[in-house]
PDB file of N, CA and C in Angstrom:
ATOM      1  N   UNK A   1     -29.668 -32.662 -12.134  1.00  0.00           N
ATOM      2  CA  UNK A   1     -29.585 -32.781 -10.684  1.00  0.00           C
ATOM      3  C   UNK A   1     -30.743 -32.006 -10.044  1.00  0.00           C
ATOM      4  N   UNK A   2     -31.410 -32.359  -8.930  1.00  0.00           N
ATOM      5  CA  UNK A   2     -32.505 -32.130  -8.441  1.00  0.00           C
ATOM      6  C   UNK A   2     -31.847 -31.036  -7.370  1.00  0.00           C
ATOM      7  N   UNK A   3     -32.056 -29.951  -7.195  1.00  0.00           N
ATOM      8  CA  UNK A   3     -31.896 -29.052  -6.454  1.00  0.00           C
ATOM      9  C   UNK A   3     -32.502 -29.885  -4.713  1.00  0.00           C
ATOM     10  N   UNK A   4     -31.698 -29.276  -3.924  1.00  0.00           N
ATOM     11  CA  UNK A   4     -31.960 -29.797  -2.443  1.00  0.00           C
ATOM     12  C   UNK A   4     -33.203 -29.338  -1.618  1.00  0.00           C
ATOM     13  N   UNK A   5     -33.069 -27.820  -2.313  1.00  0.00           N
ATOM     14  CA  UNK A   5     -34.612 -27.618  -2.050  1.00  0.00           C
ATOM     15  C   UNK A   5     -35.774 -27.750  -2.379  1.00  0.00           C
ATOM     16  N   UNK A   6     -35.689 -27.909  -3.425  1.00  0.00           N
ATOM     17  CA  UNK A   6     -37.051 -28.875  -4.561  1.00  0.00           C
ATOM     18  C   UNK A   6     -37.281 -29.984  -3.063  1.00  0.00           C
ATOM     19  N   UNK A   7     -36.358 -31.036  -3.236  1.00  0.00           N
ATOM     20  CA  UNK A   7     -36.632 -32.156  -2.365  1.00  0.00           C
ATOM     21  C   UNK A   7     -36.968 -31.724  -1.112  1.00  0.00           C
ATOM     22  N   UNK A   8     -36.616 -30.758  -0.352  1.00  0.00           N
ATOM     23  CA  UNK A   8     -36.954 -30.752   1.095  1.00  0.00           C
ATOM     24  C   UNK A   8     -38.393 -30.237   0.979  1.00  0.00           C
ATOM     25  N   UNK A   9     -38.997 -29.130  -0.183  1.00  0.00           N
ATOM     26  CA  UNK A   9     -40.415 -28.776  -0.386  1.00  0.00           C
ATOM     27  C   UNK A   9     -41.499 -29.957  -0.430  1.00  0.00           C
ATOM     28  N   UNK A  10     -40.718 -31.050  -1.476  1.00  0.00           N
ATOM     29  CA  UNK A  10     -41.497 -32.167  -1.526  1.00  0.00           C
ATOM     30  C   UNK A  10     -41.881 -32.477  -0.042  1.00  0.00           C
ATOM     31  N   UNK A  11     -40.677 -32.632   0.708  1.00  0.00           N
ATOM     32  CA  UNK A  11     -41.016 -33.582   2.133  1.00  0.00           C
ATOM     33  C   UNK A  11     -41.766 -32.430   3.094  1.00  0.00           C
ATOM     34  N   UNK A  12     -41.770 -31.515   2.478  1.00  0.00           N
ATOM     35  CA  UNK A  12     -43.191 -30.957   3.893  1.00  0.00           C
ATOM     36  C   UNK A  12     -44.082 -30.250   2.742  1.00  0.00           C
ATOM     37  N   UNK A  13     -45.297 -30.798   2.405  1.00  0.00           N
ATOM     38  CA  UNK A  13     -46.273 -30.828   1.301  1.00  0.00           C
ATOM     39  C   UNK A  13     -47.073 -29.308   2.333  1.00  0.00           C
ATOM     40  N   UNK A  14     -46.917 -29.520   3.481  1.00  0.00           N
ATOM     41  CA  UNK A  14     -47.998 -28.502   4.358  1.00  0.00           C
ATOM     42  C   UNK A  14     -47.167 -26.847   3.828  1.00  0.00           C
ATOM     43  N   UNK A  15     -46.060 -27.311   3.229  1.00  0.00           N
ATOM     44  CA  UNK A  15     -45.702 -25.184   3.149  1.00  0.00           C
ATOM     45  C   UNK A  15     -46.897 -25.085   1.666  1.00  0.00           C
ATOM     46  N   UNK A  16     -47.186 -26.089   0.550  1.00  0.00           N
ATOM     47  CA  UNK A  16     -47.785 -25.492  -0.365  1.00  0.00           C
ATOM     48  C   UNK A  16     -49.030 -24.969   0.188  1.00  0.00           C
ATOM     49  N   UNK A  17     -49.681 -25.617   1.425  1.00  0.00           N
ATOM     50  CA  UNK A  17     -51.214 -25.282   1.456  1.00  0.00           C
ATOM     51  C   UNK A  17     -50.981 -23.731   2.392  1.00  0.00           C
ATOM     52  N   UNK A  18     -49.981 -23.728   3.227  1.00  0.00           N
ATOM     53  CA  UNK A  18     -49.241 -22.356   4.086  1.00  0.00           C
ATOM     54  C   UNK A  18     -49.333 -20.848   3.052  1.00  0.00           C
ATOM     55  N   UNK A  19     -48.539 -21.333   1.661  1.00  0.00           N
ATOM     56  CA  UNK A  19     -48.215 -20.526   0.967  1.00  0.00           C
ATOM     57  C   UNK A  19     -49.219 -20.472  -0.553  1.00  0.00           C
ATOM     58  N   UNK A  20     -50.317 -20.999  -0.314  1.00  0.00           N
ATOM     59  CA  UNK A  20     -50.971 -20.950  -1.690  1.00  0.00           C
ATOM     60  C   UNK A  20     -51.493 -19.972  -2.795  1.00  0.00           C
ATOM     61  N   UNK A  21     -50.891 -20.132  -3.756  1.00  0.00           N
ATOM     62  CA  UNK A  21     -50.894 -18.970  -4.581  1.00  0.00           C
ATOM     63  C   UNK A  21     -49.743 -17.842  -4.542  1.00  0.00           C
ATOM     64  N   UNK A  22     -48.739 -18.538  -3.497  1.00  0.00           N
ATOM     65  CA  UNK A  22     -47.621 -17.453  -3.745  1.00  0.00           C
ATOM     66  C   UNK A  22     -46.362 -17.965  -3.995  1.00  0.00           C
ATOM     67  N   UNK A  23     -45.373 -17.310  -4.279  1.00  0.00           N
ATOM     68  CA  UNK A  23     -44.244 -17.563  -4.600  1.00  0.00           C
ATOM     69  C   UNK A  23     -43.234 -17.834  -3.221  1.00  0.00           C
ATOM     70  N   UNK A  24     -42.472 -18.716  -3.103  1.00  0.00           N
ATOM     71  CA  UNK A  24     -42.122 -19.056  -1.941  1.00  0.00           C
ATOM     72  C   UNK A  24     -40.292 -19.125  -2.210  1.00  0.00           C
ATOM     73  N   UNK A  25     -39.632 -18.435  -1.698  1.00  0.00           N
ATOM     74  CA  UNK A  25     -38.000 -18.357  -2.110  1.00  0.00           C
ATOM     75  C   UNK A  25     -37.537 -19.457  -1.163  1.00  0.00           C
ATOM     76  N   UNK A  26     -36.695 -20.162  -1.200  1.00  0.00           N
ATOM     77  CA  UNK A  26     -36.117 -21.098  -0.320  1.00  0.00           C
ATOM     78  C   UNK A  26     -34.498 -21.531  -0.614  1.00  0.00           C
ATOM     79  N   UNK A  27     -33.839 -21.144   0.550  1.00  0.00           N
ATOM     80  CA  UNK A  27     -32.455 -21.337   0.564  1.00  0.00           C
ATOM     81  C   UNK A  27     -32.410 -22.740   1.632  1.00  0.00           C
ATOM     82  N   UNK A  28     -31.151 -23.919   1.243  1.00  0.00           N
ATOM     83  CA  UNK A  28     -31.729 -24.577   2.129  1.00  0.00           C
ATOM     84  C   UNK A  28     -32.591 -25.166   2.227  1.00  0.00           C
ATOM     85  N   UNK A  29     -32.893 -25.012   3.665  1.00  0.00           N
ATOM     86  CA  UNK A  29     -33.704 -25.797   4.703  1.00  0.00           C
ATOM     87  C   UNK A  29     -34.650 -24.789   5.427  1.00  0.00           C
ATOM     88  N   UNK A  30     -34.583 -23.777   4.854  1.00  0.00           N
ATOM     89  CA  UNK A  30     -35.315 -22.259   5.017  1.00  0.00           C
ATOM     90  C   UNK A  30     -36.253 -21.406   4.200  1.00  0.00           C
ATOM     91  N   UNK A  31     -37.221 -20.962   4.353  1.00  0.00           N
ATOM     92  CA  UNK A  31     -37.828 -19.920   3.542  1.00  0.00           C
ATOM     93  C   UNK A  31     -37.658 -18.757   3.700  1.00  0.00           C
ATOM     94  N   UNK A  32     -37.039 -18.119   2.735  1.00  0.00           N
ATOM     95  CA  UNK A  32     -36.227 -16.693   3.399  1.00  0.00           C
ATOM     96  C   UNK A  32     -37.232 -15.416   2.671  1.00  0.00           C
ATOM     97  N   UNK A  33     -38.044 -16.032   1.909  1.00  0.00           N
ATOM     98  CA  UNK A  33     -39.048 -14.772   1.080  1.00  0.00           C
ATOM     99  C   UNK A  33     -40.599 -15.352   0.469  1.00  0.00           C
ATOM    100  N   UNK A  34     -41.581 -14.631   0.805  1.00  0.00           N
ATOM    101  CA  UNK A  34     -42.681 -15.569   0.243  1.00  0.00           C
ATOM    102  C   UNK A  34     -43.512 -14.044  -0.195  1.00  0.00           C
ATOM    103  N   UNK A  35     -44.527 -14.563  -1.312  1.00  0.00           N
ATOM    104  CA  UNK A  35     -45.235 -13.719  -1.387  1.00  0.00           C
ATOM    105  C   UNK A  35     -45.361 -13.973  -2.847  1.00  0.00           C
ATOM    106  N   UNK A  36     -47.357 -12.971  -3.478  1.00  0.00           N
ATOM    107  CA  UNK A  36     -47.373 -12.731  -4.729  1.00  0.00           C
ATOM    108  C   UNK A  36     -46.672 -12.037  -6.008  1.00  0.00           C
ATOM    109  N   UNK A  37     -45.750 -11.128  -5.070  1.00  0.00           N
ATOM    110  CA  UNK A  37     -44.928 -10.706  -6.118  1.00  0.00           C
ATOM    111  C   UNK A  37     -43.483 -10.976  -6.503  1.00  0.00           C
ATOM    112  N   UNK A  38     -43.479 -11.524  -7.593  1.00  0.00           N
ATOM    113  CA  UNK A  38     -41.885 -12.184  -7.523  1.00  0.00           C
ATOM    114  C   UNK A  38     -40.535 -11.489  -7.817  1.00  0.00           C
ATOM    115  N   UNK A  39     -40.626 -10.194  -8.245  1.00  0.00           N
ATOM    116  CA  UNK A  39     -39.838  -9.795  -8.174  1.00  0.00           C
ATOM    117  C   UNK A  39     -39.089  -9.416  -6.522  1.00  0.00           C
ATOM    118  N   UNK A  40     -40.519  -8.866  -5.863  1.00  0.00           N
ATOM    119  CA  UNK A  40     -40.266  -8.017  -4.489  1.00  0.00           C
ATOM    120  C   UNK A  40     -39.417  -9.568  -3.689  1.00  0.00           C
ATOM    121  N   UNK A  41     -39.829 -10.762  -3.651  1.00  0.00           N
ATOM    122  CA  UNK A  41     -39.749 -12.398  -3.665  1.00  0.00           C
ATOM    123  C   UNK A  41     -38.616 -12.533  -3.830  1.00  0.00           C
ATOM    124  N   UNK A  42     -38.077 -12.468  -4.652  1.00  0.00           N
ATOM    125  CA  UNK A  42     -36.775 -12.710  -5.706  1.00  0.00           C
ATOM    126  C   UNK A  42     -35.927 -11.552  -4.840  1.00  0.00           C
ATOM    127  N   UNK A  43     -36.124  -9.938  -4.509  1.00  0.00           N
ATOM    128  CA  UNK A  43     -35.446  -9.236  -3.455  1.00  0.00           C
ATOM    129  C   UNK A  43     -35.007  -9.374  -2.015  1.00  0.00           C
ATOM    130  N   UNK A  44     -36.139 -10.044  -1.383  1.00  0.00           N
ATOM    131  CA  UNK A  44     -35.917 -10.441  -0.145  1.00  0.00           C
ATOM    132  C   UNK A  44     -35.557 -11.517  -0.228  1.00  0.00           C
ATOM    133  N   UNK A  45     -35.200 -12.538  -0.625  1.00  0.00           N
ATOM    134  CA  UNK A  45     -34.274 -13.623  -0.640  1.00  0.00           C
ATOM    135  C   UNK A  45     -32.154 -13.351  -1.269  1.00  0.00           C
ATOM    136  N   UNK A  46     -32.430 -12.258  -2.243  1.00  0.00           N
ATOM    137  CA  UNK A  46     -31.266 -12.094  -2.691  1.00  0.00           C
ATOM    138  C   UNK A  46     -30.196 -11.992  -1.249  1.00  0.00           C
ATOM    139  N   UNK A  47     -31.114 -10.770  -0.316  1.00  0.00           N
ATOM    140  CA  UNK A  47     -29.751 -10.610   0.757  1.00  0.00           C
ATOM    141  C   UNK A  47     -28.801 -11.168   1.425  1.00  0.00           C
ATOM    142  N   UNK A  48     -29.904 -12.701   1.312  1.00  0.00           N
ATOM    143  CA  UNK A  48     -29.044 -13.939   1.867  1.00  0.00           C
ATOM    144  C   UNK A  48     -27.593 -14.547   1.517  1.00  0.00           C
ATOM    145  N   UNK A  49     -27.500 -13.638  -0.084  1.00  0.00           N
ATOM    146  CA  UNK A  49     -25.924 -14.277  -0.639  1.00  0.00           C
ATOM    147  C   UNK A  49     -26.193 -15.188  -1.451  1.00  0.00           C
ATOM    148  N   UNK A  50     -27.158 -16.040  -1.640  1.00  0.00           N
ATOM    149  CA  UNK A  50     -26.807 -17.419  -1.997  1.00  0.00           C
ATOM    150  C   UNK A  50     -28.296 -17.278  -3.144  1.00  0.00           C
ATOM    151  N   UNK A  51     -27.929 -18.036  -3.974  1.00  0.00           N
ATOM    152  CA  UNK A  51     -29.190 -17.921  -5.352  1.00  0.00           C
ATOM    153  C   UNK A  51     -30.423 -18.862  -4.567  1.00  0.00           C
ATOM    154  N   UNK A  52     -31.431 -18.394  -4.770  1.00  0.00           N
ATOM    155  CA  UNK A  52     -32.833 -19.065  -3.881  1.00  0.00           C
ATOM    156  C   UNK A  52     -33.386 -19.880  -4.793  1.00  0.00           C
ATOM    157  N   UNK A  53     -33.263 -20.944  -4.774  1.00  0.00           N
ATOM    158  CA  UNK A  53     -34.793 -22.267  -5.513  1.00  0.00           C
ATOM    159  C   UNK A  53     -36.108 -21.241  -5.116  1.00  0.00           C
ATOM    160  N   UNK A  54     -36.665 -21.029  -5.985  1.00  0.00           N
ATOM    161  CA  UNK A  54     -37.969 -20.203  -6.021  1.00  0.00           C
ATOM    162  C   UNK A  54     -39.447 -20.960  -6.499  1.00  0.00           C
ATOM    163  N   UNK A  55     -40.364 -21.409  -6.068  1.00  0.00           N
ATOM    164  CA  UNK A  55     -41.236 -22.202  -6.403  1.00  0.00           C
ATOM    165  C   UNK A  55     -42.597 -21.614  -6.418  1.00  0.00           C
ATOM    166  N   UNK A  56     -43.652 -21.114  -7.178  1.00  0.00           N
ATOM    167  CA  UNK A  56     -44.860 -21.136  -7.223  1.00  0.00           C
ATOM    168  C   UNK A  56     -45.741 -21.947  -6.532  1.00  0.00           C
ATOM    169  N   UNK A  57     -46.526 -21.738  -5.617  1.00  0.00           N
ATOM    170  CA  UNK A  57     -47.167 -22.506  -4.908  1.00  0.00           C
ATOM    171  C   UNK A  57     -48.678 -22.644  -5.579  1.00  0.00           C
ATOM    172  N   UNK A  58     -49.286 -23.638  -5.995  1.00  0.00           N
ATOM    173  CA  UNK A  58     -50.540 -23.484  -6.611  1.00  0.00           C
ATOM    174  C   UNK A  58     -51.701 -23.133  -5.726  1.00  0.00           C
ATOM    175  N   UNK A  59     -52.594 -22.525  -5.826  1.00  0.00           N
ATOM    176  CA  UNK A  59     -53.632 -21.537  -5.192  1.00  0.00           C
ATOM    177  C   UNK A  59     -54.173 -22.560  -4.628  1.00  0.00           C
ATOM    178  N   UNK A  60     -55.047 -22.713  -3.686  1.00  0.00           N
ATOM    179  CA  UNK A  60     -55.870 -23.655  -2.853  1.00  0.00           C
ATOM    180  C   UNK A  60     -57.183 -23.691  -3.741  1.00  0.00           C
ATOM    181  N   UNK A  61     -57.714 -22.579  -4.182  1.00  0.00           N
ATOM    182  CA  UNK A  61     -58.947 -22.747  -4.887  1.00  0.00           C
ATOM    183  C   UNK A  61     -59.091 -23.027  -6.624  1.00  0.00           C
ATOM    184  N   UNK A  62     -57.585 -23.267  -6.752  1.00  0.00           N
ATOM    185  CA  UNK A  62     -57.697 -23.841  -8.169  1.00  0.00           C
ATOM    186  C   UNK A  62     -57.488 -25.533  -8.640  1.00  0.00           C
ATOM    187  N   UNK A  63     -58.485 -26.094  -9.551  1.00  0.00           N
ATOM    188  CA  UNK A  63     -57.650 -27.443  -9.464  1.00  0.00           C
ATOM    189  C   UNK A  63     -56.734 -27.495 -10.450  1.00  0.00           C
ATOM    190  N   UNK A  64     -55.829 -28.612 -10.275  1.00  0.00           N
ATOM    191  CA  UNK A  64     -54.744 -28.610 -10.806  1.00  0.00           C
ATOM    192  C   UNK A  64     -55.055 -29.759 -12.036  1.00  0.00           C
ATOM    193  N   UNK A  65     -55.222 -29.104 -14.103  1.00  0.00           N
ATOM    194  CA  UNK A  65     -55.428 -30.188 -14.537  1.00  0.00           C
ATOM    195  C   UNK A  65     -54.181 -30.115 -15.495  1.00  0.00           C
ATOM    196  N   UNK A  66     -54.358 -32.059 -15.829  1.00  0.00           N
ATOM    197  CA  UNK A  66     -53.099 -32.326 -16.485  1.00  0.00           C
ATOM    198  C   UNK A  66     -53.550 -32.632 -17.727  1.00  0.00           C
TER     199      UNK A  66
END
């Protein structure tokens, strides 16, 4: 099952270029913690109660190969 926030990240592509290169916590329909460090990331999202979909945002100046 595809987490709800996976899908809502998909539908606004503009938070990866917002958040590039960082870790982005998301509860919801919300971003409740962003930043390079994921633990500190992973803290400020905990307070919310609820386990955060956490996503790596890929850096703007790297390309992405497959």
């Amino acid at each position: 099952m595809i987490p709800k926030e996976y899908t809502w990240l998909l539908m606004h592509p503009e938070i990866e270029n917002q958040y590039a290169g960082e870790y982005i916590a998301i509860i919801g329909e919300s971003i409740v913690g962003h930043g390079k460090d994921f633990p500190k990331v992973l803290k400020e999202a905990e307070i919310y109660g609820k386990e955060p979909f956490i996503h790596k945002a890929f850096s703007s100046d790297k390309e992405l190969i497959v």
